[in-house]
C-alpha atoms as a PDB file:
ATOM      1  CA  UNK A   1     -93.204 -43.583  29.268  1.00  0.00           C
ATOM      2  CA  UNK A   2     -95.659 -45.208  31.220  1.00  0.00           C
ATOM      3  CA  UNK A   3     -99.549 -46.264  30.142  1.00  0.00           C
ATOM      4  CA  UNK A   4    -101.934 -48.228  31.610  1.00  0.00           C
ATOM      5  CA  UNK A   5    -101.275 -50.785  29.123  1.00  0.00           C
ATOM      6  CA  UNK A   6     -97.870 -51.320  31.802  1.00  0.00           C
ATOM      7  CA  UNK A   7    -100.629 -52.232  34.718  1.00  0.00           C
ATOM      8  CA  UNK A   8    -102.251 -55.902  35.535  1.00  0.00           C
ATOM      9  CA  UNK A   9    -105.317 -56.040  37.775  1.00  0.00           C
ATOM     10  CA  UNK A  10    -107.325 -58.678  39.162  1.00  0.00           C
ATOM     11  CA  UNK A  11    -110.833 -59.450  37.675  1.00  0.00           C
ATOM     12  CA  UNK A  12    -113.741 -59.996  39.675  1.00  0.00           C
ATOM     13  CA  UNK A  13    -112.950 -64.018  39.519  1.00  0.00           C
ATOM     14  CA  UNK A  14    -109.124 -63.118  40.659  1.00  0.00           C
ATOM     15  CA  UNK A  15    -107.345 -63.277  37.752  1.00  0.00           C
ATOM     16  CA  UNK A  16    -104.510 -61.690  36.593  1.00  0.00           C
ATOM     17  CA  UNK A  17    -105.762 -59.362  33.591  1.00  0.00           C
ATOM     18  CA  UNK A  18    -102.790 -57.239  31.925  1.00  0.00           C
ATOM     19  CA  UNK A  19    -104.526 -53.986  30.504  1.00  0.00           C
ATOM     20  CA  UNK A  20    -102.569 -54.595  27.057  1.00  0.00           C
ATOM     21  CA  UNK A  21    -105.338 -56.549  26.452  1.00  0.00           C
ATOM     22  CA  UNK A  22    -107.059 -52.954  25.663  1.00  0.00           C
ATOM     23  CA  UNK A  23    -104.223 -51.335  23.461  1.00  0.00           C
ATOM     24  CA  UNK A  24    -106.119 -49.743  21.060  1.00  0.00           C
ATOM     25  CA  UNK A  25    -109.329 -48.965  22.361  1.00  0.00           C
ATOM     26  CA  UNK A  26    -110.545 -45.808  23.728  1.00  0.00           C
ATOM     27  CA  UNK A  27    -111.366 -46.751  27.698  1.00  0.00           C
ATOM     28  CA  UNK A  28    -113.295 -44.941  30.573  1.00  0.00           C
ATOM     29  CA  UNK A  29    -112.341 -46.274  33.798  1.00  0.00           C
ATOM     30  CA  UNK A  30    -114.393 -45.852  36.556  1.00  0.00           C
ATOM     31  CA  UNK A  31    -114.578 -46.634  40.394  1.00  0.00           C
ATOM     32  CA  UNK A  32    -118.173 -47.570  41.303  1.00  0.00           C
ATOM     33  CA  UNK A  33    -120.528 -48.652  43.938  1.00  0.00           C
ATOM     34  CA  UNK A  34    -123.748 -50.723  44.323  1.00  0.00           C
ATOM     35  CA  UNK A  35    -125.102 -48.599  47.009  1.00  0.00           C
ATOM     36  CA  UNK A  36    -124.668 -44.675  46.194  1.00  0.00           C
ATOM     37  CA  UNK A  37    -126.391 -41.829  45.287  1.00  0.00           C
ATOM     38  CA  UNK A  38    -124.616 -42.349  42.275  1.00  0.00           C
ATOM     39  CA  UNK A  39    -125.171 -45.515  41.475  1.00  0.00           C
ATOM     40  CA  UNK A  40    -128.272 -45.433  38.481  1.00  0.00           C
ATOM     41  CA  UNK A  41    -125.206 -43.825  36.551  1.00  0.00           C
ATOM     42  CA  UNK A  42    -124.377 -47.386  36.169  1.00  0.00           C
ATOM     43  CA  UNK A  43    -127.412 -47.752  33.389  1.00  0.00           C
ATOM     44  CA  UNK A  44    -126.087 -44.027  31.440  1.00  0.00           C
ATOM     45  CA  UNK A  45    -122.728 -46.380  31.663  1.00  0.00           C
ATOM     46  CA  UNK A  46    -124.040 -49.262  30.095  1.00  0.00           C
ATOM     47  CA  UNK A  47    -126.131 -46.455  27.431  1.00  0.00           C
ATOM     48  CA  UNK A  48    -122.922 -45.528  26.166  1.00  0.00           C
ATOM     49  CA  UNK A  49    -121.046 -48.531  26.584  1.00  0.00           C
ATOM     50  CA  UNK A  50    -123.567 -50.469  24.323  1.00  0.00           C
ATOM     51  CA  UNK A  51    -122.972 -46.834  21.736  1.00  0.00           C
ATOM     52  CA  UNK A  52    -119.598 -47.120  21.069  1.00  0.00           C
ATOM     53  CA  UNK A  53    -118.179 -50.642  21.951  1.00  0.00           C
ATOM     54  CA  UNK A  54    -118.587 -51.943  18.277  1.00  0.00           C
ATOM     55  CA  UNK A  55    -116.307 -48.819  17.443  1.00  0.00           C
ATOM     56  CA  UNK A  56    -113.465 -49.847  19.987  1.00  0.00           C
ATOM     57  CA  UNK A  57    -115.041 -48.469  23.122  1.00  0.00           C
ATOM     58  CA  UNK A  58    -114.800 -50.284  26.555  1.00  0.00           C
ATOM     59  CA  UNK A  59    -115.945 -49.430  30.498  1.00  0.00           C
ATOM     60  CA  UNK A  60    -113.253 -50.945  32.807  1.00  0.00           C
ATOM     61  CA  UNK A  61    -115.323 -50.830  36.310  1.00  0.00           C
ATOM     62  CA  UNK A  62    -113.690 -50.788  39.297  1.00  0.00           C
ATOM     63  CA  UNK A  63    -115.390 -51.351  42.217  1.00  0.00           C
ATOM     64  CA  UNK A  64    -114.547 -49.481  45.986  1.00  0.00           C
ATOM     65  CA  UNK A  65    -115.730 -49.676  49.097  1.00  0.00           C
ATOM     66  CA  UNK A  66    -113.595 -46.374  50.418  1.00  0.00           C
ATOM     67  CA  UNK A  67    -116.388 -43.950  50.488  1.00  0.00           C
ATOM     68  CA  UNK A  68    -119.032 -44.704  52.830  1.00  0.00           C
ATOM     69  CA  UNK A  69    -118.857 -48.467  52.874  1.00  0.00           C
ATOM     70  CA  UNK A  70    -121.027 -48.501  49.662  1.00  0.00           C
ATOM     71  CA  UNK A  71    -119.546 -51.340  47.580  1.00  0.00           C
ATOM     72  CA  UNK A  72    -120.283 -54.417  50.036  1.00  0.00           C
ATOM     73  CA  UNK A  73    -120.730 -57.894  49.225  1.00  0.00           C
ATOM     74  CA  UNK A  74    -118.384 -59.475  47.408  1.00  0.00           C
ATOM     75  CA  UNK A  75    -117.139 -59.367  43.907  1.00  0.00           C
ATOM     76  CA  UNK A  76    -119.873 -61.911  42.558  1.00  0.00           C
ATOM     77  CA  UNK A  77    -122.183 -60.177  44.737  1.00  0.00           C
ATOM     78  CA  UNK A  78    -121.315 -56.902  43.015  1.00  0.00           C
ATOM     79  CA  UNK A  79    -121.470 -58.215  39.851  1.00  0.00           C
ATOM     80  CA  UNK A  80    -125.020 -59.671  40.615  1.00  0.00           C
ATOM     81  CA  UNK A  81    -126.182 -56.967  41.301  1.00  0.00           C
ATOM     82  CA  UNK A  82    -124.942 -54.699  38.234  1.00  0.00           C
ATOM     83  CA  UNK A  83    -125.831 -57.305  35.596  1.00  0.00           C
ATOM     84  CA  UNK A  84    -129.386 -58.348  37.342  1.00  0.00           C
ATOM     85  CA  UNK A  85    -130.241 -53.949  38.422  1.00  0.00           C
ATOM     86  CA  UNK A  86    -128.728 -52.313  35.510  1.00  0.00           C
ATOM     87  CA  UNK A  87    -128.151 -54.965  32.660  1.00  0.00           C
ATOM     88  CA  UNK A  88    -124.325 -53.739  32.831  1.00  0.00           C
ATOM     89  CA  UNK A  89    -122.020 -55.957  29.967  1.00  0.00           C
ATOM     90  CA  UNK A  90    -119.173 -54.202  30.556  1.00  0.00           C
ATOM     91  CA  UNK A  91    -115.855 -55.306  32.567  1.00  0.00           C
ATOM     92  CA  UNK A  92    -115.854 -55.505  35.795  1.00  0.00           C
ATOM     93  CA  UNK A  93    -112.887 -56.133  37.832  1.00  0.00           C
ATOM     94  CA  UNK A  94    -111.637 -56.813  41.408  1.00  0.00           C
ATOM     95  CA  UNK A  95    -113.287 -54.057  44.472  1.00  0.00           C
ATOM     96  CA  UNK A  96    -110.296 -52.119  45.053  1.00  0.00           C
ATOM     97  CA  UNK A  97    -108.624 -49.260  46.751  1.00  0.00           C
ATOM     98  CA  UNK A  98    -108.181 -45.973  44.896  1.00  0.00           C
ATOM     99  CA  UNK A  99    -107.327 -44.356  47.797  1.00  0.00           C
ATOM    100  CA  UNK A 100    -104.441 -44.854  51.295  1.00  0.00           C
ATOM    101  CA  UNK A 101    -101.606 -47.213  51.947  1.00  0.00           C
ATOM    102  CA  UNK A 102    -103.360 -50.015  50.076  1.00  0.00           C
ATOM    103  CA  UNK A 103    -104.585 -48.099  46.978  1.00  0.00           C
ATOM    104  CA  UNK A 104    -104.010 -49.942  43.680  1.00  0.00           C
ATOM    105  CA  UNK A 105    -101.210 -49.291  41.414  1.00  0.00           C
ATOM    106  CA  UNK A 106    -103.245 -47.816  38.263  1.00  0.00           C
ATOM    107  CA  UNK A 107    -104.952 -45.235  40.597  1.00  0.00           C
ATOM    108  CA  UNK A 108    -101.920 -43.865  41.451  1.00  0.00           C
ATOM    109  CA  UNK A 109    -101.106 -43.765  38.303  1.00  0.00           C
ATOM    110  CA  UNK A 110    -104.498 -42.217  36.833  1.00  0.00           C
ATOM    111  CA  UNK A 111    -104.631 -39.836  39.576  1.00  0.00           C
ATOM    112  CA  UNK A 112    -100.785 -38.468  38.965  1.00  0.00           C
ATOM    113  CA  UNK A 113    -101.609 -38.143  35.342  1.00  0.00           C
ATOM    114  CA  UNK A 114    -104.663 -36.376  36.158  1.00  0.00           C
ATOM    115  CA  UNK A 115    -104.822 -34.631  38.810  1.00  0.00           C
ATOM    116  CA  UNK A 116    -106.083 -31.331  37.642  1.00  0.00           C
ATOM    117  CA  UNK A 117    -108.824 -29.170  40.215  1.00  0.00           C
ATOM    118  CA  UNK A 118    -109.071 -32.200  41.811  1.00  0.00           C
ATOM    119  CA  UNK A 119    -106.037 -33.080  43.166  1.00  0.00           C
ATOM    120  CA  UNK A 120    -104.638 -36.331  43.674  1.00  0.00           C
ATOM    121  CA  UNK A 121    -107.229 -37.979  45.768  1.00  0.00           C
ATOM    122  CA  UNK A 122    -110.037 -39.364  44.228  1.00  0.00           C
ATOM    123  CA  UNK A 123    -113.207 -37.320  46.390  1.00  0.00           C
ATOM    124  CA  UNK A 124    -116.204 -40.197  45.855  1.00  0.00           C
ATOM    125  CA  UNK A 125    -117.440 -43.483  44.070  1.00  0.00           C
ATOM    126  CA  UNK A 126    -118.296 -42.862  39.911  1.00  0.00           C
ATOM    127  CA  UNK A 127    -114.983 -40.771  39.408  1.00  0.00           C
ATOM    128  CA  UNK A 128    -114.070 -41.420  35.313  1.00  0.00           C
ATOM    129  CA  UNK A 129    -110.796 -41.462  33.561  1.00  0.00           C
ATOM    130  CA  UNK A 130    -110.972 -41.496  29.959  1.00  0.00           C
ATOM    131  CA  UNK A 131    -107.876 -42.865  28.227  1.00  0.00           C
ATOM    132  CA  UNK A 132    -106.681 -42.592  24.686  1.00  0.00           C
ATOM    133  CA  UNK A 133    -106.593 -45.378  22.109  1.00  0.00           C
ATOM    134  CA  UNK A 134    -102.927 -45.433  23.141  1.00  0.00           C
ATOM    135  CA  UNK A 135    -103.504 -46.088  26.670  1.00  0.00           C
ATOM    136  CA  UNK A 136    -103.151 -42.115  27.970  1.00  0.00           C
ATOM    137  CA  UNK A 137    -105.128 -40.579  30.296  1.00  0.00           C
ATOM    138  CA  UNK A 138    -106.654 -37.764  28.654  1.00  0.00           C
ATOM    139  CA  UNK A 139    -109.535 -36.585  31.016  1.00  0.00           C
ATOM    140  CA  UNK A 140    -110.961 -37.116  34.152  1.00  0.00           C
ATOM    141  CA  UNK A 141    -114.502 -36.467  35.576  1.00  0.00           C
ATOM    142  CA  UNK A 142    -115.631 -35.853  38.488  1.00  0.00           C
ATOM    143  CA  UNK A 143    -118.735 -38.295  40.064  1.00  0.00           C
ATOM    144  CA  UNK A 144    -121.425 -35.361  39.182  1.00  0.00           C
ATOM    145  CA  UNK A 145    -120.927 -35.446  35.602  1.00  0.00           C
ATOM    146  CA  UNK A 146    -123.389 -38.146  33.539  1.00  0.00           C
ATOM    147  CA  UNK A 147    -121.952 -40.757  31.782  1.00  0.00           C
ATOM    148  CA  UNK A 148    -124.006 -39.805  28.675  1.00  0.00           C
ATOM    149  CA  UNK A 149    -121.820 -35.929  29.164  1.00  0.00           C
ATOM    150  CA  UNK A 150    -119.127 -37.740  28.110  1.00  0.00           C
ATOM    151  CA  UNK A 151    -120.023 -38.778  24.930  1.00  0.00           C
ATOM    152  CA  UNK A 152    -118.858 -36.319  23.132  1.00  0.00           C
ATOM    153  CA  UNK A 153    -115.219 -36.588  24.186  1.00  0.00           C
ATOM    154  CA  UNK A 154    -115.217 -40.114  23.586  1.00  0.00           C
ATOM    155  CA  UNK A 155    -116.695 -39.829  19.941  1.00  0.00           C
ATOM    156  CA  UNK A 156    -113.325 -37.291  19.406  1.00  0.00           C
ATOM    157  CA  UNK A 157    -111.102 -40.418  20.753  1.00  0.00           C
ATOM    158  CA  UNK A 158    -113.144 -42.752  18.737  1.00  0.00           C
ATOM    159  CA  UNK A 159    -112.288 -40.965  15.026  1.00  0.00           C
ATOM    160  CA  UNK A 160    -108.500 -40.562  15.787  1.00  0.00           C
END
């Protein structure tokens, strides 16, 4: 059976990261942008990020440009930005597409695993995936609900 733990992405250097490198944790992936209405939900991100990360709790960021053009720049850009705005800490990998022809490997797999009232596509930047501590992808959120709504769930993942 397939996890995310069977996926490699590129970090925001280019690197080859394998996502084994998480087995074990309890992870909430998300696709973000540095120019959305969503975007301050980077700081609830790093809230609960800074919570739980002693406890085996980690962000995996993913930045897009799909919706809107909202991620430009380029990955150090990005990451300029988050670190120097929001005081993010958390990974942040390559700007990819979770969406089309060119979408990335682990969103098709997140969004076949979770496609729920959704659907398949993922509708706008800040959609969340929380995974399991053995790399299964229990929930998913949609962009409207907070980072710090979420805490309970991942608390539950946490103690198992």
């Amino acid at each position: 059976m397939t996890t995310i733990y069977d996926f490699t992405v590129k970090d925001n250097k280019g690197n080859d990261i394998n996502l084994d490198k998480y087995k074990g944790k309890v992870l909430l992936i998300v696709n973000t942008a540095t120019e959305c209405g969503f975007t301050p939900q980077y700081q609830g991100l790093e809230e609960l990020y800074k919570k739980y990360k002693d406890q085996g709790f980690e962000i995996l960021d993913f930045p897009s440009n799909q919706f809107g053009g909202q991620a430009p720049g380029t990955d150090a850009e990005i990451q300029n930005f988050c670190t120097a705005r929001f005081g993010t800490t958390f990974d942040r990998f390559a700007r990819i597409d979770v969406n089309g022809e060119k979408e990335d490997p682990l969103y098709t797999y997140l969004k076949k695993s979770q496609g729920g009232l959704l659907g398949d596509k993922i509708k706008w930047n800040f959609t969340k995936f929380l995974i399991d501590r053995d790399g299964n992808v229990v929930e998913r959120y949609s962009s409207q609900k907070k980072p710090g709504n979420i805490a309970k769930e991942i608390e539950k993942l946490l103690e198992k």
